[in-house]
C-alpha atoms as a PDB file:
ATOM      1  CA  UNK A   1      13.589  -0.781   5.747  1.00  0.00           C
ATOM      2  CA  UNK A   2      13.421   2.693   7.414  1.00  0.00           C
ATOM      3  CA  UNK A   3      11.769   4.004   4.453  1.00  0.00           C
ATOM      4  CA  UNK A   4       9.076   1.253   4.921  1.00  0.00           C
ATOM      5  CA  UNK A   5       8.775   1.689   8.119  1.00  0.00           C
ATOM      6  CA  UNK A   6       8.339   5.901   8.278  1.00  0.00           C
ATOM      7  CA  UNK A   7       5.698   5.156   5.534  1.00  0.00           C
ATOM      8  CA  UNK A   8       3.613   2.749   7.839  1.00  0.00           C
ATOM      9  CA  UNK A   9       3.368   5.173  10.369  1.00  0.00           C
ATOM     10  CA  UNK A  10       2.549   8.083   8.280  1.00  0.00           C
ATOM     11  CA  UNK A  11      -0.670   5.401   7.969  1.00  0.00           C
ATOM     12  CA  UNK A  12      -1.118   5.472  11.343  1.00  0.00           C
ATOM     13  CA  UNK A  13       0.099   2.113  11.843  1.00  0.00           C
ATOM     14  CA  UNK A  14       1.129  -0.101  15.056  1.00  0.00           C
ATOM     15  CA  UNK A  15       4.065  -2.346  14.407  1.00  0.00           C
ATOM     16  CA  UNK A  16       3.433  -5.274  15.907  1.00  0.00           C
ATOM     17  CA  UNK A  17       6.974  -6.559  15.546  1.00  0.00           C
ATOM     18  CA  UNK A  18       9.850  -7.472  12.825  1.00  0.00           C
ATOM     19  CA  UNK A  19      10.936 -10.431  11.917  1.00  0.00           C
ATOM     20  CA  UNK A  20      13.664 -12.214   9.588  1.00  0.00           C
ATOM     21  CA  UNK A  21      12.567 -15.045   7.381  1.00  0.00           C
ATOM     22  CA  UNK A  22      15.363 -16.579   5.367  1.00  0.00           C
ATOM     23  CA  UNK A  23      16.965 -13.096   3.350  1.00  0.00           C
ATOM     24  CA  UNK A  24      14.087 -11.215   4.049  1.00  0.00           C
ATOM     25  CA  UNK A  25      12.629  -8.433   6.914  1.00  0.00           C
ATOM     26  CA  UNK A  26       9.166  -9.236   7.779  1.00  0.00           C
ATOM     27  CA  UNK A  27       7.229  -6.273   9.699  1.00  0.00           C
ATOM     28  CA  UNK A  28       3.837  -7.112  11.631  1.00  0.00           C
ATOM     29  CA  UNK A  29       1.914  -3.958  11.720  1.00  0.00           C
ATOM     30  CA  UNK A  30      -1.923  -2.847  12.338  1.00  0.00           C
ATOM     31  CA  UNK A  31      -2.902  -0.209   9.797  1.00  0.00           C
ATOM     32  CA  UNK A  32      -6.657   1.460   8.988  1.00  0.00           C
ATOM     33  CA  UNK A  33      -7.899   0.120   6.037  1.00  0.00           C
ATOM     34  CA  UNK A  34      -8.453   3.702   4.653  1.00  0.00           C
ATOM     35  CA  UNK A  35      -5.204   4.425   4.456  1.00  0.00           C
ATOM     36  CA  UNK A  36      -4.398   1.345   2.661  1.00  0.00           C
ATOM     37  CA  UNK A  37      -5.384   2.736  -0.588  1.00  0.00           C
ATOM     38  CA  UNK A  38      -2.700   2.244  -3.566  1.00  0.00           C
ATOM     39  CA  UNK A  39      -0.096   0.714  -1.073  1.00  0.00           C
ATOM     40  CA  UNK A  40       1.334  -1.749  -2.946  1.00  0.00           C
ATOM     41  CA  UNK A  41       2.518   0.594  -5.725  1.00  0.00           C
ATOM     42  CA  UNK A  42       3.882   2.399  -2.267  1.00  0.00           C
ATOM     43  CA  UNK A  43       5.698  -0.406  -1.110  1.00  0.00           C
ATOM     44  CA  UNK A  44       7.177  -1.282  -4.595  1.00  0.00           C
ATOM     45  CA  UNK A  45       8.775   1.833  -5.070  1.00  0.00           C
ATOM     46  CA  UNK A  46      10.370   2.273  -1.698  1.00  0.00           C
ATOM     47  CA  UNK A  47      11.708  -1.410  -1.878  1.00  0.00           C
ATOM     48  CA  UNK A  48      12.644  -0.931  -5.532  1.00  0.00           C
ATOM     49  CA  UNK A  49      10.510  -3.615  -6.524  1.00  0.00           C
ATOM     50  CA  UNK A  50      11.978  -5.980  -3.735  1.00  0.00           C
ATOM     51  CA  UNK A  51       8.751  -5.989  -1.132  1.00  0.00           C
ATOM     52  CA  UNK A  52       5.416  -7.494  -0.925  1.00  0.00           C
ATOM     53  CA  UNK A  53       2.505  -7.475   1.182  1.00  0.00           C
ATOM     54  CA  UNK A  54      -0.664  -9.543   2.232  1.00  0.00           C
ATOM     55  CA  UNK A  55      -3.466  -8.009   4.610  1.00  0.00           C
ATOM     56  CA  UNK A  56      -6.122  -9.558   6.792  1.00  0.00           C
ATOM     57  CA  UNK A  57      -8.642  -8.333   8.424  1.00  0.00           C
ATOM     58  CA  UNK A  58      -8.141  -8.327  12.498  1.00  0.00           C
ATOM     59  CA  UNK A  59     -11.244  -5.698  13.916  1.00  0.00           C
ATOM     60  CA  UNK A  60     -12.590  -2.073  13.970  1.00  0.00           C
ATOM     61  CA  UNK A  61     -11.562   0.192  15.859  1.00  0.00           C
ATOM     62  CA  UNK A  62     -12.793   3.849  16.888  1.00  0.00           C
ATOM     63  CA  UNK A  63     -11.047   6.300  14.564  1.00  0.00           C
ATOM     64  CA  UNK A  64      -9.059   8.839  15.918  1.00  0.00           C
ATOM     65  CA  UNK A  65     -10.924  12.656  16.903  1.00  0.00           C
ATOM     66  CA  UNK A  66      -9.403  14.661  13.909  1.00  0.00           C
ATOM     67  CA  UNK A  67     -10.564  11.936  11.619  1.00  0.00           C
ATOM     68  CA  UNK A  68     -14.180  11.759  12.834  1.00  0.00           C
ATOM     69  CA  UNK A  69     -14.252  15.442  12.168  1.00  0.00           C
ATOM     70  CA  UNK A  70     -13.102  15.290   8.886  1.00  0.00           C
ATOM     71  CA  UNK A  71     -15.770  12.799   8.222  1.00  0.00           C
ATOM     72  CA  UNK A  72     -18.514  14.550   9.806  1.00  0.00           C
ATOM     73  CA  UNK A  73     -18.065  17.859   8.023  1.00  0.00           C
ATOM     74  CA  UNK A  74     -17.482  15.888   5.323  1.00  0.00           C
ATOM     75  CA  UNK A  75     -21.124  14.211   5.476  1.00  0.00           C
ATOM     76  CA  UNK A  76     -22.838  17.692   6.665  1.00  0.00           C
ATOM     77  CA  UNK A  77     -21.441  19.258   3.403  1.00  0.00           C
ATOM     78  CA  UNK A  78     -22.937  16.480   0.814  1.00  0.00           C
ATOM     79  CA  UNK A  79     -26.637  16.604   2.995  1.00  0.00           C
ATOM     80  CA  UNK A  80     -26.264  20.358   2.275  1.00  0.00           C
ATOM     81  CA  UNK A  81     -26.048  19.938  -1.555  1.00  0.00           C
END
C-alpha cells in the first residue's frame, strides 16, 4: 500500500481518503490526467498483479507554475521550428 501510495503522489495526486471493502484497500485520490499515462502497468507491478483501477473525470484545474513553464517553452520551441 505505501508503495501505491508514494507513487500517487509522485503524480501529484490528492488522496481523498482510504477505504476497506471486503479484503481489499480502496484509495480515493485526485490525480492530473497527464500523469496518468501507462498507470495501470504502474499499479500492476507495485501490487504484484493484485490492484486495479477505474478513473472518472471530476474538473480542470489550473496546473501548477513549473508545469505551465514547461509547457510554454515547450510551445515557443515547436513555433520556432
Amino acid at each position: 500500500m505505501g508503495e501505491v501510495m508514494g507513487d500517487l503522489q509522485t503524480r501529484r495526486a490528492l488522496i481523498m481518503g482510504m477505504d476497506s471493502r471486503d479484503n481489499y484497500q480502496v484509495i480515493k485520490a485526485r490525480t492530473p490526467l497527464a500523469t496518468l499515462d501507462r498507470y495501470s502497468t504502474t499499479l500492476r507491478s507495485l501490487s504484484q498483479g493484485r490492484a486495479r483501477f477505474t478513473q472518472h473525470f471530476s474538473d480542470y484545474a489550473p496546473v501548477p507554475a513549473d508545469v505551465q513553464q514547461k509547457l510554454s517553452k515547450s510551445v515557443q520551441m515547436a513555433e520556432a521550428v
